[in-house]
Protein backbone atom coordinates (compact mmCIF):
# COMPACT_ATOMS: atom_id res chain seq x y z
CA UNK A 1 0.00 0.00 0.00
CA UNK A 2 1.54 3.03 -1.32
CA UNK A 3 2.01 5.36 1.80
CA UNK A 4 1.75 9.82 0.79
CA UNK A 5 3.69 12.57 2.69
CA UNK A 6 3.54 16.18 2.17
CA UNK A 7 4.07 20.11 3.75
CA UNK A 8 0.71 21.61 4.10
CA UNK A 9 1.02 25.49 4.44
CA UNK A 10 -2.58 26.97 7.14
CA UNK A 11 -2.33 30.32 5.99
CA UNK A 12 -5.59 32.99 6.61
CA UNK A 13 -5.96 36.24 8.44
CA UNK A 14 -5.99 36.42 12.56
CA UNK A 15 -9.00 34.82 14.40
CA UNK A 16 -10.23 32.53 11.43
CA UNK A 17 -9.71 29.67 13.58
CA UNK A 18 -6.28 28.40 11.97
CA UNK A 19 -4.74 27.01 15.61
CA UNK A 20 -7.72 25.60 16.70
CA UNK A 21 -7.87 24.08 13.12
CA UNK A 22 -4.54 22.74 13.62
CA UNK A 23 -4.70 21.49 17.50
CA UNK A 24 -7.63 19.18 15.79
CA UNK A 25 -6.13 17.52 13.29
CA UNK A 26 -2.90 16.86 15.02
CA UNK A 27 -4.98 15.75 17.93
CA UNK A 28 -2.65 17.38 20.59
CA UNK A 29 -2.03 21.09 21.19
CA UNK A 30 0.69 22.29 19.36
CA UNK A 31 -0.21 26.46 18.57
CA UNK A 32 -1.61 27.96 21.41
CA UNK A 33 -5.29 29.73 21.06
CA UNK A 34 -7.16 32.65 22.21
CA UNK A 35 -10.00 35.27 21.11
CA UNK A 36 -6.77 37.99 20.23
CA UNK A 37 -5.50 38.91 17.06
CA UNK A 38 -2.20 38.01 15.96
CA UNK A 39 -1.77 35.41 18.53
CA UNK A 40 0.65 32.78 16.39
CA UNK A 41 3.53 35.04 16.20
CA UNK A 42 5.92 32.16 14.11
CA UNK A 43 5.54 29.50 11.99
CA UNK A 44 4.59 26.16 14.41
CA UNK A 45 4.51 23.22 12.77
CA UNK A 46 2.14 20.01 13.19
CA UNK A 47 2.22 16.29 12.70
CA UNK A 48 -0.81 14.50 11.69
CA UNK A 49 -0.57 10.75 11.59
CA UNK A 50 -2.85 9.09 9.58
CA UNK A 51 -3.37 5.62 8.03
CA UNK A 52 -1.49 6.11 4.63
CA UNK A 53 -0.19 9.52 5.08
CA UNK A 54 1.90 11.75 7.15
CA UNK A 55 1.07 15.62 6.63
CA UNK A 56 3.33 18.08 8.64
CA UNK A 57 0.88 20.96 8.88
CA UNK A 58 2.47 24.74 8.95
CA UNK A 59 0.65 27.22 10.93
CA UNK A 60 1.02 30.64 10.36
CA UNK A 61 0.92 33.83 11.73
CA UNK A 62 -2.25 35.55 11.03
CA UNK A 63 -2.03 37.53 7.80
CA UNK A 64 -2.53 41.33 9.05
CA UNK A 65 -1.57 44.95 8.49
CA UNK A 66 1.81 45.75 10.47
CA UNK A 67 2.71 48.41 12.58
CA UNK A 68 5.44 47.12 14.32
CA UNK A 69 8.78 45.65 13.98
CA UNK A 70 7.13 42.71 15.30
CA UNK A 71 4.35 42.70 13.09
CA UNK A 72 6.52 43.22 10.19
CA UNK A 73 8.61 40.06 11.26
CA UNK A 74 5.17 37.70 11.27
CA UNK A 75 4.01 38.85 8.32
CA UNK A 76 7.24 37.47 6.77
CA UNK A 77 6.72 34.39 8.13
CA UNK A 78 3.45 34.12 6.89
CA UNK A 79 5.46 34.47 3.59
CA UNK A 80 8.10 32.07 4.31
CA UNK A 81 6.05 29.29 5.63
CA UNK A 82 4.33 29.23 1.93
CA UNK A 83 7.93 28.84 0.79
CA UNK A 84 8.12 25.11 -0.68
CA UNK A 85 4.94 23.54 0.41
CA UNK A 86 3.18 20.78 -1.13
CA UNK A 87 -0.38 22.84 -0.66
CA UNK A 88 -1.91 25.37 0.89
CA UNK A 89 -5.19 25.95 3.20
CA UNK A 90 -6.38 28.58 3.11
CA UNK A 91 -8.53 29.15 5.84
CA UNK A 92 -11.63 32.02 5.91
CA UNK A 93 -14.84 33.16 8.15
CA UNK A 94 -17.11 31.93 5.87
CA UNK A 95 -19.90 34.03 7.52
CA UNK A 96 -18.48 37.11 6.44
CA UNK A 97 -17.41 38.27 2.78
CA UNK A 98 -14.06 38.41 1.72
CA UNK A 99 -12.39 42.08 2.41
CA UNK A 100 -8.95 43.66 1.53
CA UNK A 101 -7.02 41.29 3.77
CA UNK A 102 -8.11 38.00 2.22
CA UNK A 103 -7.10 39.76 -1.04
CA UNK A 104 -3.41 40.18 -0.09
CA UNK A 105 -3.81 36.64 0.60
CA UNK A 106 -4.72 35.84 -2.38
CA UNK A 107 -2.35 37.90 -3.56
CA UNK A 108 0.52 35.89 -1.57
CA UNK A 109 -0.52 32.64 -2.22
CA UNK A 110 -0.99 33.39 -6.39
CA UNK A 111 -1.27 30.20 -8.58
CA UNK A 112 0.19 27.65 -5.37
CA UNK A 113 -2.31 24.41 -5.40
CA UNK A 114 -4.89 24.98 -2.71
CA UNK A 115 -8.13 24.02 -0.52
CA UNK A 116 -10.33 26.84 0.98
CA UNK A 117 -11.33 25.86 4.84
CA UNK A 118 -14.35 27.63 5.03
CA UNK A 119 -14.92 27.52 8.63
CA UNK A 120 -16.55 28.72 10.86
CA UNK A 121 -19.64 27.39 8.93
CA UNK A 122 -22.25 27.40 12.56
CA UNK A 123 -22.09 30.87 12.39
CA UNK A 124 -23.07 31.40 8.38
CA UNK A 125 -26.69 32.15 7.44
CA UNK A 126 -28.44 29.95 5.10
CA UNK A 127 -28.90 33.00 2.38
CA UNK A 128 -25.29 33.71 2.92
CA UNK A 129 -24.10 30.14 1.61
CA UNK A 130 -24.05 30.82 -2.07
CA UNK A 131 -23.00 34.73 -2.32
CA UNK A 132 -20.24 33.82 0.07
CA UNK A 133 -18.96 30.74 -1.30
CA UNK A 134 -18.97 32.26 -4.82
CA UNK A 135 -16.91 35.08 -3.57
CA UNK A 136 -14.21 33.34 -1.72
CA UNK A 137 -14.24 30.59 -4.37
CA UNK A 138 -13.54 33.73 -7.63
CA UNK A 139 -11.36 35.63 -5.31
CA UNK A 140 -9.28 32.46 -4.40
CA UNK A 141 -9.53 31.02 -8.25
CA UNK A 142 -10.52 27.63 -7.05
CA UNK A 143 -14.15 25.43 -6.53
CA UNK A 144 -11.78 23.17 -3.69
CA UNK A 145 -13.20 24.10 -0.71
CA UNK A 146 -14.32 22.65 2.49
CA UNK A 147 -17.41 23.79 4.91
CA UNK A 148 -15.73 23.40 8.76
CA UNK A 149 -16.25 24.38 11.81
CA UNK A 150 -12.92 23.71 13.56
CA UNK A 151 -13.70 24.34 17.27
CA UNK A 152 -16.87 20.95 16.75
CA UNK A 153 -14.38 18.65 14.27
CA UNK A 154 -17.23 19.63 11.77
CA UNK A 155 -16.19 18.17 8.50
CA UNK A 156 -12.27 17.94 9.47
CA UNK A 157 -12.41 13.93 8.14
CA UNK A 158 -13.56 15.03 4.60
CA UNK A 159 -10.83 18.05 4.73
CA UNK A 160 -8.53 15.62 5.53
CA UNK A 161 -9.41 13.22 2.52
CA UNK A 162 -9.54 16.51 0.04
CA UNK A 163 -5.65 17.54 1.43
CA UNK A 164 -4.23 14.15 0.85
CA UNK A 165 -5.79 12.81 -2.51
CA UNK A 166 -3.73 15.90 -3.55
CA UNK A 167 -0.31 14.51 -2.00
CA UNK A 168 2.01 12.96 -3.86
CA UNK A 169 3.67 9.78 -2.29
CA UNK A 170 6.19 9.38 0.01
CA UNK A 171 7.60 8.25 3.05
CA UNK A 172 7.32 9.35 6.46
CA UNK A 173 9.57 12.21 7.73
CA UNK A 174 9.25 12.18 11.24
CA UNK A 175 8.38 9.28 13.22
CA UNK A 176 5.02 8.13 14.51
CA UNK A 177 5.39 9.96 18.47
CA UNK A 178 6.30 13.43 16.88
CA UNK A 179 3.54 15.73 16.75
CA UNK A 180 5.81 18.97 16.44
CA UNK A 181 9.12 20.18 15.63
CA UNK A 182 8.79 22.99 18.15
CA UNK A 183 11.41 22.78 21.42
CA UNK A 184 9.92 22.32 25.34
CA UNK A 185 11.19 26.19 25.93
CA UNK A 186 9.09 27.33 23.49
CA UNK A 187 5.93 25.69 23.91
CA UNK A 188 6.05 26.60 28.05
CA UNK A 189 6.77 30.26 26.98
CA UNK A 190 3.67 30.03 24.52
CA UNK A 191 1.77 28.41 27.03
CA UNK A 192 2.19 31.14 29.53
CA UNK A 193 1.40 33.58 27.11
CA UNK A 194 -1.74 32.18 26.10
CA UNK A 195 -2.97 32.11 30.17
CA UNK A 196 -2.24 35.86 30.15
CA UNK A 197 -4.00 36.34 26.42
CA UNK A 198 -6.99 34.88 27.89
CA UNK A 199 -6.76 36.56 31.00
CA UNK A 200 -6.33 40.13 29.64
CA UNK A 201 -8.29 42.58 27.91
CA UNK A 202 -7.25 45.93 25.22
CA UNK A 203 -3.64 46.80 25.12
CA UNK A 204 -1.79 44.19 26.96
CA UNK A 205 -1.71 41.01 25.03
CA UNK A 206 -0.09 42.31 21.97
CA UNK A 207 2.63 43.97 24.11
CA UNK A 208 3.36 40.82 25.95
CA UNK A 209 6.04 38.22 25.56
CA UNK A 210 7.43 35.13 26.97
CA UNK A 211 11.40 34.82 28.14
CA UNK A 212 12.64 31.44 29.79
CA UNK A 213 15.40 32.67 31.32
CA UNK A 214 16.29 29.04 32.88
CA UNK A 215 15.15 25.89 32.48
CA UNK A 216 16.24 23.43 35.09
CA UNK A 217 15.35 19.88 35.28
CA UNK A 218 16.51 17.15 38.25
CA UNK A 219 15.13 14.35 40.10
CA UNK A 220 11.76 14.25 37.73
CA UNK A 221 11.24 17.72 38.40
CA UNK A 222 11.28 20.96 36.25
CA UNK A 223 12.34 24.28 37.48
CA UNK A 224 11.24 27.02 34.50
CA UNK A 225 12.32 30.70 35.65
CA UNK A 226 10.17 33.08 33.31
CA UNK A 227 9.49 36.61 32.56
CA UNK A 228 6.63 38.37 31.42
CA UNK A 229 7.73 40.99 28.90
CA UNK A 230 5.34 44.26 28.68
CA UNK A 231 5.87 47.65 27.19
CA UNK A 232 3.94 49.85 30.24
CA UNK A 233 4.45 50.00 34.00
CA UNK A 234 0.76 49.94 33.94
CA UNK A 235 0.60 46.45 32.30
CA UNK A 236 3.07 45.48 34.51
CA UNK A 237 0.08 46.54 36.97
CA UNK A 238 -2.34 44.82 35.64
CA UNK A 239 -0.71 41.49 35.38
CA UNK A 240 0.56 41.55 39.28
CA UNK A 241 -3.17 42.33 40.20
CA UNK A 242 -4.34 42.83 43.30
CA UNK A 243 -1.88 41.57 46.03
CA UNK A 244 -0.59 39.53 43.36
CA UNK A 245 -3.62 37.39 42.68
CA UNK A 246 -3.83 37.67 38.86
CA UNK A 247 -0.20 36.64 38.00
CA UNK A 248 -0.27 33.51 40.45
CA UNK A 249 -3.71 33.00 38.96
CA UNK A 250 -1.86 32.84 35.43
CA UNK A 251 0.74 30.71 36.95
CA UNK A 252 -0.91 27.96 38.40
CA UNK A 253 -3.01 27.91 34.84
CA UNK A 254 0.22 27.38 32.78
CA UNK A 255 2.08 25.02 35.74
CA UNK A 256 -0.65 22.41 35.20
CA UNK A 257 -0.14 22.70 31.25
CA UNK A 258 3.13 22.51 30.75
CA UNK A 259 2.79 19.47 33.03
CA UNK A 260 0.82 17.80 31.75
CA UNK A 261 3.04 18.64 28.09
CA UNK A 262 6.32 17.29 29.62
CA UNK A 263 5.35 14.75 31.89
CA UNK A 264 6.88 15.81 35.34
CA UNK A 265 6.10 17.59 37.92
CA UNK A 266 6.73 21.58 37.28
CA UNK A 267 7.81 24.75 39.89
CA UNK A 268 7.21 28.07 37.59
CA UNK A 269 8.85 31.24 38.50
CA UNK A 270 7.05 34.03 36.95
CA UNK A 271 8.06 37.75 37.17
CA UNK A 272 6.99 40.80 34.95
CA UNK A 273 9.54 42.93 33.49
CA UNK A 274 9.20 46.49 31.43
CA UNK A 275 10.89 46.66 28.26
CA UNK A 276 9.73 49.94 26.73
CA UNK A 277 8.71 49.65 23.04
CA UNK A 278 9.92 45.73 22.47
CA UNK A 279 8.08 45.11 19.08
CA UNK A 280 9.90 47.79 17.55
CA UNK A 281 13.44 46.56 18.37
CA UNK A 282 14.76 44.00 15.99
CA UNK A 283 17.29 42.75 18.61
CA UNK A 284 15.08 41.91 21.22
CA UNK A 285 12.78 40.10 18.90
CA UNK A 286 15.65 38.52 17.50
CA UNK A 287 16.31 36.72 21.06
CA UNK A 288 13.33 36.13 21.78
CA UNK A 289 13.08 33.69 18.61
CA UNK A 290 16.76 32.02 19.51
CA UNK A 291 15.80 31.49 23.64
CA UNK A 292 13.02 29.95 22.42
CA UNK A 293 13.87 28.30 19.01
């Protein structure tokens, strides 16, 4: 039985459900999700393992207008993770109409062999369905397309048939326990960002960040020092909370989750720092991505 292998670029603007999309058909939680824009900042890649096939799934960041360094930086990996793939998924709202940003999509992903995910497919009203399909389906140049609705596993097993028939064949690439190629370090730090994504409202989750400054492991037990990167002493204020509830709040969330992800008891040491401005300084994003690479 001839066995098929391929890179599978998720590409589609912020919120469309692209994570949660991924996190299903890998079956394990490999990008982290919230309600916030813009919150896959890299490329994070996921192994499904299927009868037949292997497909290591590329999410990326959420296709957006930039205004920061930072911005500037995702939206290039957006780019990059389209670099060399096998296909591409292009995931949309199908409740709402295509706008400019889906057309720079389509603009990035040009004449590259792809399936339209047309999620979010609860939330689309039945006089919308043909209007809205037609649109995505001219703007995209393609009638391959998929109704989901990622966050139920609506329609995921016929999305998954429609991505491999297109697969050429080949032999596994990673073996059958990998579900990512993403380190511990990052994952924890991604982890802990999600808890404070979740936790926070406005201005603060797109001027947070995530530094393991040490990782220590003995005797079955981990040891993660981390800081909580912000741009404003009054984030900083909000995170601490009162008497320091909200922060241990976030810390206990992420201690049982990364966990549970590494399989040992964990101690996390969580403090806030300031770093005026972060997202516009090259360097600091810069080591950010090699702490955590």
């Amino acid at each position: 039985m001839s066995h098929r292998f391929g890179y599978v670029a998720l590409i589609g603007q912020p919120n469309v459900g692209k994570s949660t999309l991924l996190n299903a058909l890998v079956g394990q939680k490999v990008s982290i999700v919230s309600d916030k824009a813009q919150t896959t900042r890299r490329n994070v890649i996921g192994i499904m393992q299927g009868e037949g096939f292997q497909i290591a799934f590329i999410d990326t960041p959420g296709v957006h207008e930039p205004h920061t360094v930072l911005g500037k930086t995702m939206l290039e990996a957006a780019r990059t993770g389209l670099s060399g793939v096998d296909l591409v998924v292009v995931v949309v709202d199908i409740s709402r109409r295509p706008n400019d940003a889906d057309k720079r999509i389509a603009q990035m992903v040009g004449d590259a062999p792809k399936i339209l995910a047309m999620n979010k497919m609860d939330r689309l009203r039945a006089e919308m369905v043909v209007p809205h399909t037609e649109a995505y389906c001219q703007l995209f140049g393609t009638e391959d397309y998929m109704m989901t609705t990622a966050t139920q596993g609506v329609n995921l097993d016929k999305l998954v048939e429609m991505i491999v028939e297109r697969l050429e064949e080949g032999e596994p690439q990673f073996d059958e326990e990998t579900y990512t190629d993403q380190s511990m370090r990052f994952m924890a730090a991604e982890l802990i960002r999600e808890k404070v994504l979740v936790a926070t409202r406005q201005e603060v989750p797109h001027a947070c960040a995530v530094h393991i400054r040490e990782w220590e492991e003995e005797e079955g037990r981990v040891t993660i020092y981390a800081d909580i990167l912000v741009e404003k002493d009054g984030q900083k204020a909000i995170l601490i909370g009162n008497k320091g509830q909200f922060i241990k709040t976030i810390g206990s969330q992420a201690r049982l989750e990364i966990a549970e992800l590494i399989g040992m008891p964990v101690h996390l040491d969580l403090h806030i720092k300031v770093r005026p401005d972060w997202r516009q300084s090259p360097r600091m994003i810069r080591e950010l991505e090699e702490e955590t690479g």
